[in-house]
N, C-alpha and C. Protein backbone atom coordinates (compact mmCIF):
# COMPACT_ATOMS: atom_id res chain seq x y z
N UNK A 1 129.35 111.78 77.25
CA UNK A 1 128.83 110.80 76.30
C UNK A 1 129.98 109.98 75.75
N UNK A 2 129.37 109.09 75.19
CA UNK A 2 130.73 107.92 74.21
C UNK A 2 131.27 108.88 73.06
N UNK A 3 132.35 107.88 72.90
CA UNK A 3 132.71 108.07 71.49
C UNK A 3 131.80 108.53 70.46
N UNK A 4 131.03 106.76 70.35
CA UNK A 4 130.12 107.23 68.76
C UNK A 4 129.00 108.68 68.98
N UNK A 5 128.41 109.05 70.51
CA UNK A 5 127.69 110.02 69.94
C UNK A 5 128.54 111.40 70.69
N UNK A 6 129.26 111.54 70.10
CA UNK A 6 130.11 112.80 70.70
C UNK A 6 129.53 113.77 68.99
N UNK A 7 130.13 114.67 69.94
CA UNK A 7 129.55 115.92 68.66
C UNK A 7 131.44 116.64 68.05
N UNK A 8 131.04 116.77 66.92
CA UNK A 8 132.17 117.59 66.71
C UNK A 8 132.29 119.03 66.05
N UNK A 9 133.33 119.48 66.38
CA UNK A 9 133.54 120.99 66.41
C UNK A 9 134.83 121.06 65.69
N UNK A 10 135.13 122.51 65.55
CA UNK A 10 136.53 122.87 65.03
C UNK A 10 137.37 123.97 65.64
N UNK A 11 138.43 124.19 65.48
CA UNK A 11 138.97 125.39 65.79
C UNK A 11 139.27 125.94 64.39
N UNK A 12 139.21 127.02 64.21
CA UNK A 12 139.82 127.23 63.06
C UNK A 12 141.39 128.31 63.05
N UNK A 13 142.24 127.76 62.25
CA UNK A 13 143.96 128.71 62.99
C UNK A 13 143.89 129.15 61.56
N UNK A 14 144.65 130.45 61.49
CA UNK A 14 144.98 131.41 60.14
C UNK A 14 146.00 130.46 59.24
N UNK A 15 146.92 129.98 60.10
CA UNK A 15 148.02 128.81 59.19
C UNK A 15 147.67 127.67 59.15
N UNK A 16 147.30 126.97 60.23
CA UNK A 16 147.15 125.38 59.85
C UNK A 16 145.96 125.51 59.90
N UNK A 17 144.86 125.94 59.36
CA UNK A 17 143.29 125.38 59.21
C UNK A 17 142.58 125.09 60.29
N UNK A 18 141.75 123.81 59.56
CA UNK A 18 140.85 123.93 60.73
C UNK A 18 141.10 122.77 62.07
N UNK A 19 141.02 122.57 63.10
CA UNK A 19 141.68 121.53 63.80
C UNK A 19 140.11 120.93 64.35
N UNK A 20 139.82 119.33 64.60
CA UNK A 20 138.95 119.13 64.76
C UNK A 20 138.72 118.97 66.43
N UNK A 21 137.79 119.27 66.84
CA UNK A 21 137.56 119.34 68.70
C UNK A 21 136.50 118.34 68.57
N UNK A 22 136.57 116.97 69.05
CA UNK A 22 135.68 116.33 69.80
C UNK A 22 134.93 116.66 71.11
N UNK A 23 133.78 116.80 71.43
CA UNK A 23 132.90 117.19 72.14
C UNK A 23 131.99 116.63 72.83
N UNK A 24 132.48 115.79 74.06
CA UNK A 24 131.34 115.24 74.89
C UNK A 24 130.29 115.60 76.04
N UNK A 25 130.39 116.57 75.96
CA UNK A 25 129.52 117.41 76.95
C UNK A 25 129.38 119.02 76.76
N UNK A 26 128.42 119.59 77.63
CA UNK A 26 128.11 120.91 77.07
C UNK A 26 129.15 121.60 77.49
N UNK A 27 129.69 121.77 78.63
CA UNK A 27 130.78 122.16 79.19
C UNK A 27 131.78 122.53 78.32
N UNK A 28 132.15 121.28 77.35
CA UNK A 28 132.89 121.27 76.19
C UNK A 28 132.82 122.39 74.91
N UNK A 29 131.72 122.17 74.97
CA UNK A 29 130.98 122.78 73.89
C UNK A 29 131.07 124.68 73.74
N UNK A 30 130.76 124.43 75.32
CA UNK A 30 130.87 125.99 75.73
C UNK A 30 132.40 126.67 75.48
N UNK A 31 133.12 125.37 76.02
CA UNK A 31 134.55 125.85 76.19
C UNK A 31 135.02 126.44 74.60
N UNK A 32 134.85 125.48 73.58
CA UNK A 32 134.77 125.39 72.09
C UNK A 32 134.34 126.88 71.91
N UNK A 33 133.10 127.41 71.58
CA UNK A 33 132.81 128.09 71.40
C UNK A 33 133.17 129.79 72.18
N UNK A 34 134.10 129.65 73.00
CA UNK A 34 134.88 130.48 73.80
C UNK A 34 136.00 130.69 72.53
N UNK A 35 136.08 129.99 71.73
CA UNK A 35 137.59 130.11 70.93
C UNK A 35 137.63 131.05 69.85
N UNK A 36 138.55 131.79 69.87
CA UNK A 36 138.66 132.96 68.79
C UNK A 36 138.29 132.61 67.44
N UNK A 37 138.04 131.59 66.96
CA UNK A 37 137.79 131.24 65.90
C UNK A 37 136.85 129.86 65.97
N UNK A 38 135.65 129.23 66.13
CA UNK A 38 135.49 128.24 66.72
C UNK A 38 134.07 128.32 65.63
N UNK A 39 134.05 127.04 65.33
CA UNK A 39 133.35 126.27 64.07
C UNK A 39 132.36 125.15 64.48
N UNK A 40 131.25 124.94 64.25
CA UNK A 40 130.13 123.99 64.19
C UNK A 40 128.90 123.90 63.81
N UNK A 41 128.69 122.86 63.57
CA UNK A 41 127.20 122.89 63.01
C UNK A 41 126.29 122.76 63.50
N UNK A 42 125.31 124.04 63.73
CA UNK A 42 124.67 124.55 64.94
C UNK A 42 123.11 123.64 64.46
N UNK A 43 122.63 123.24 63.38
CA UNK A 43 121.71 122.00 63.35
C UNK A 43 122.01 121.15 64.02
N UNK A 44 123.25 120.35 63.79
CA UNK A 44 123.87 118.93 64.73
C UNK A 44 124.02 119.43 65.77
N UNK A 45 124.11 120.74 66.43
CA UNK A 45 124.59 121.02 67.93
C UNK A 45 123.20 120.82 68.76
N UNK A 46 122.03 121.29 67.77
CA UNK A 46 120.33 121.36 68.25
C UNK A 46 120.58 120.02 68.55
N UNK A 47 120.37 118.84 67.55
CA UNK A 47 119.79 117.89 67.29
C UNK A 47 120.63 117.02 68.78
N UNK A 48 122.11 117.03 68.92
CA UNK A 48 122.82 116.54 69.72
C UNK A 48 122.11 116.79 71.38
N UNK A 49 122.03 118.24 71.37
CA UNK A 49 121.75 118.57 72.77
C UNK A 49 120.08 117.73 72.48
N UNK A 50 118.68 117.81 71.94
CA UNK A 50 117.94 117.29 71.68
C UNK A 50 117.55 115.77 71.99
N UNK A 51 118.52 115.47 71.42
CA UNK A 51 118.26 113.54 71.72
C UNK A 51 119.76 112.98 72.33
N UNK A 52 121.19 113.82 72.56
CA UNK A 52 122.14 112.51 73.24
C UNK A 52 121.95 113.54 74.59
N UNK A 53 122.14 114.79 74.63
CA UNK A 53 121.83 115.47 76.02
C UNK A 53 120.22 115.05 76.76
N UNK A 54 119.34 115.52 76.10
CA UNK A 54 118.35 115.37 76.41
C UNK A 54 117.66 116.16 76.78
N UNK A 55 118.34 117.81 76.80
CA UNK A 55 117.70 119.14 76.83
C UNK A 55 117.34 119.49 76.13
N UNK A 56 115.45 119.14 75.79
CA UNK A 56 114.41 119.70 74.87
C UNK A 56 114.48 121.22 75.14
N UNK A 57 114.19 121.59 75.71
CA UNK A 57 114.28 123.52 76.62
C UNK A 57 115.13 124.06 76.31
N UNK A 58 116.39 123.96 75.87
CA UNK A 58 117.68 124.36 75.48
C UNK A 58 117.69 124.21 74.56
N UNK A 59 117.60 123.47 73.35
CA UNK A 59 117.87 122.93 71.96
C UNK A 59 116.47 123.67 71.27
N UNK A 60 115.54 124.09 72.21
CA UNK A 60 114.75 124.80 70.99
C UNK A 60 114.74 126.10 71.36
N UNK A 61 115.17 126.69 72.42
CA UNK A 61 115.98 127.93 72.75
C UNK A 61 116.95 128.22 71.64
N UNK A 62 118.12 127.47 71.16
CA UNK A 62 118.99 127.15 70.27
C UNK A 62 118.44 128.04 68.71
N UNK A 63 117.36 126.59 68.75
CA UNK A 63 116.93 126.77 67.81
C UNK A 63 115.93 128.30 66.89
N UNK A 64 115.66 129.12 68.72
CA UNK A 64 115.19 130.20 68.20
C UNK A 64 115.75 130.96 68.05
N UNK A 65 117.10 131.22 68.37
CA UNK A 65 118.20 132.11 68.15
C UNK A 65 118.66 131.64 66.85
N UNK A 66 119.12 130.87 65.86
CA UNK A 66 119.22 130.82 64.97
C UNK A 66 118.23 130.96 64.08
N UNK A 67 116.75 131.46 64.19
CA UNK A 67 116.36 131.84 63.58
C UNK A 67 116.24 133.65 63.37
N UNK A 68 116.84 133.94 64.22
CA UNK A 68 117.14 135.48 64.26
C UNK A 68 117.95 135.76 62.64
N UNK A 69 117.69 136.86 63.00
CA UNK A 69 118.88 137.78 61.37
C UNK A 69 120.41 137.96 62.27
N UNK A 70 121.50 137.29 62.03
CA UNK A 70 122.58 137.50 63.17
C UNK A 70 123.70 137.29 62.29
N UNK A 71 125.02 137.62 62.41
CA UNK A 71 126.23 137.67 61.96
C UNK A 71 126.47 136.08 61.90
N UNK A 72 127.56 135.09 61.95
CA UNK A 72 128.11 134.04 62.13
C UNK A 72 128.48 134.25 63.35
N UNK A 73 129.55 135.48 63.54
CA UNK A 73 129.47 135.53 64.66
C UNK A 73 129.07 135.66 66.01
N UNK A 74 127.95 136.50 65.97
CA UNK A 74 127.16 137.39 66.90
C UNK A 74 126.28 135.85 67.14
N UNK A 75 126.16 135.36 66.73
CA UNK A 75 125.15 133.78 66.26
C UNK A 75 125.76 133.00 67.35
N UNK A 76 127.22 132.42 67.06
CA UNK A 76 127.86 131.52 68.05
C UNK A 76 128.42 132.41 69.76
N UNK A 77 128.34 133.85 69.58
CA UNK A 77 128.10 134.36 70.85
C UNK A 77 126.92 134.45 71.90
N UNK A 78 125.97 134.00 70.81
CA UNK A 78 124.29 134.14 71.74
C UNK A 78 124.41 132.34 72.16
N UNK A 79 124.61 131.73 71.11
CA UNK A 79 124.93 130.19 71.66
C UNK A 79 126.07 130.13 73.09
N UNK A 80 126.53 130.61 72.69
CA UNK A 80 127.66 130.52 73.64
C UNK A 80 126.83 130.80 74.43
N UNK A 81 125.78 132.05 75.20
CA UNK A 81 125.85 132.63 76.53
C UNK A 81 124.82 131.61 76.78
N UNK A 82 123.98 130.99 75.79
CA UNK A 82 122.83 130.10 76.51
C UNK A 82 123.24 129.13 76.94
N UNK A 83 124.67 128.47 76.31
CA UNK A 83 125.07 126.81 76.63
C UNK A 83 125.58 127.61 78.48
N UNK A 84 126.05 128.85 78.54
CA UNK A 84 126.69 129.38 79.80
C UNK A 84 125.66 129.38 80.82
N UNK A 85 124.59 130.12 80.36
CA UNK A 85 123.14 130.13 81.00
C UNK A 85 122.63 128.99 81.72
N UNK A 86 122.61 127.68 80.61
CA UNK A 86 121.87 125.97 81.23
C UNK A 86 123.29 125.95 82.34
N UNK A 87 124.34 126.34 82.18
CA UNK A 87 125.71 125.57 82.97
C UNK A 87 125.15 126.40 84.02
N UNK A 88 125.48 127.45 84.63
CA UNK A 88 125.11 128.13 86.03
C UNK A 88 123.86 127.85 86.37
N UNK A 89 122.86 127.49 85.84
CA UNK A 89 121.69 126.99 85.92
C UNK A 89 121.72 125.44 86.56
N UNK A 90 122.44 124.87 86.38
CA UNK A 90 122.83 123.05 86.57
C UNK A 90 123.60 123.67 87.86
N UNK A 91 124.78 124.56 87.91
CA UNK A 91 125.79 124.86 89.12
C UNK A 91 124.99 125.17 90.89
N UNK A 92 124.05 126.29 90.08
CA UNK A 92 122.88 126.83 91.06
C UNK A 92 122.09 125.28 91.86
N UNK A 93 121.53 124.62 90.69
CA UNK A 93 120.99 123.59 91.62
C UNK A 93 121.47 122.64 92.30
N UNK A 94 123.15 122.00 91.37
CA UNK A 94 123.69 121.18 92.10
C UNK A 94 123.85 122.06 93.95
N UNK A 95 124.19 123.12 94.04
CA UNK A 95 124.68 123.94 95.01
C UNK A 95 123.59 123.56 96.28
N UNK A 96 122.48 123.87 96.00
CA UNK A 96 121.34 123.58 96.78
C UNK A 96 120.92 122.33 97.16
């Protein structure tokens, strides 16, 4: 995606704070959320994948996992495996 609708993320470091990760694709996103400390706002992550991705099926998948009872963390690990899930899912068909 462009500039204006890129999504953003963070890293977060014990000394220098939080560092900001621009995010144009899920790929990205996934990668982000791989990070020992990794920050976002999982409404804007719905809404992003929703209307600039365009994966309705995924974004309310998203959306039902955050309605679970879940840690912060345990939260951005279930995100994580679904953004992993649509990716081998996209890999599988490009393949064929």
């Amino acid at each position: 995606v462009d500039f204006d609708r890129r999504l953003v993320g963070n890293r977060v470091r014990p000394r220098w704070g939080s560092i900001q990760a621009d995010l144009y694709s899920v790929p990205e996103v996934a990668l982000l959320l791989s990070d020992k400390h990794p920050a976002i706002d999982l409404d804007r992550l719905e809404q992003w994948l929703r209307t600039t991705i365009g994966d309705e099926e995924l974004a309310d998948r998203l959306k039902e996992v955050q309605s679970e009872d879940l840690s912060d963390r345990e939260l951005l690990r279930r995100v994580r495996r679904l953004l992993d899930e649509r990716l081998e899912q996209c890999r599988s068909t490009n393949a064929n």
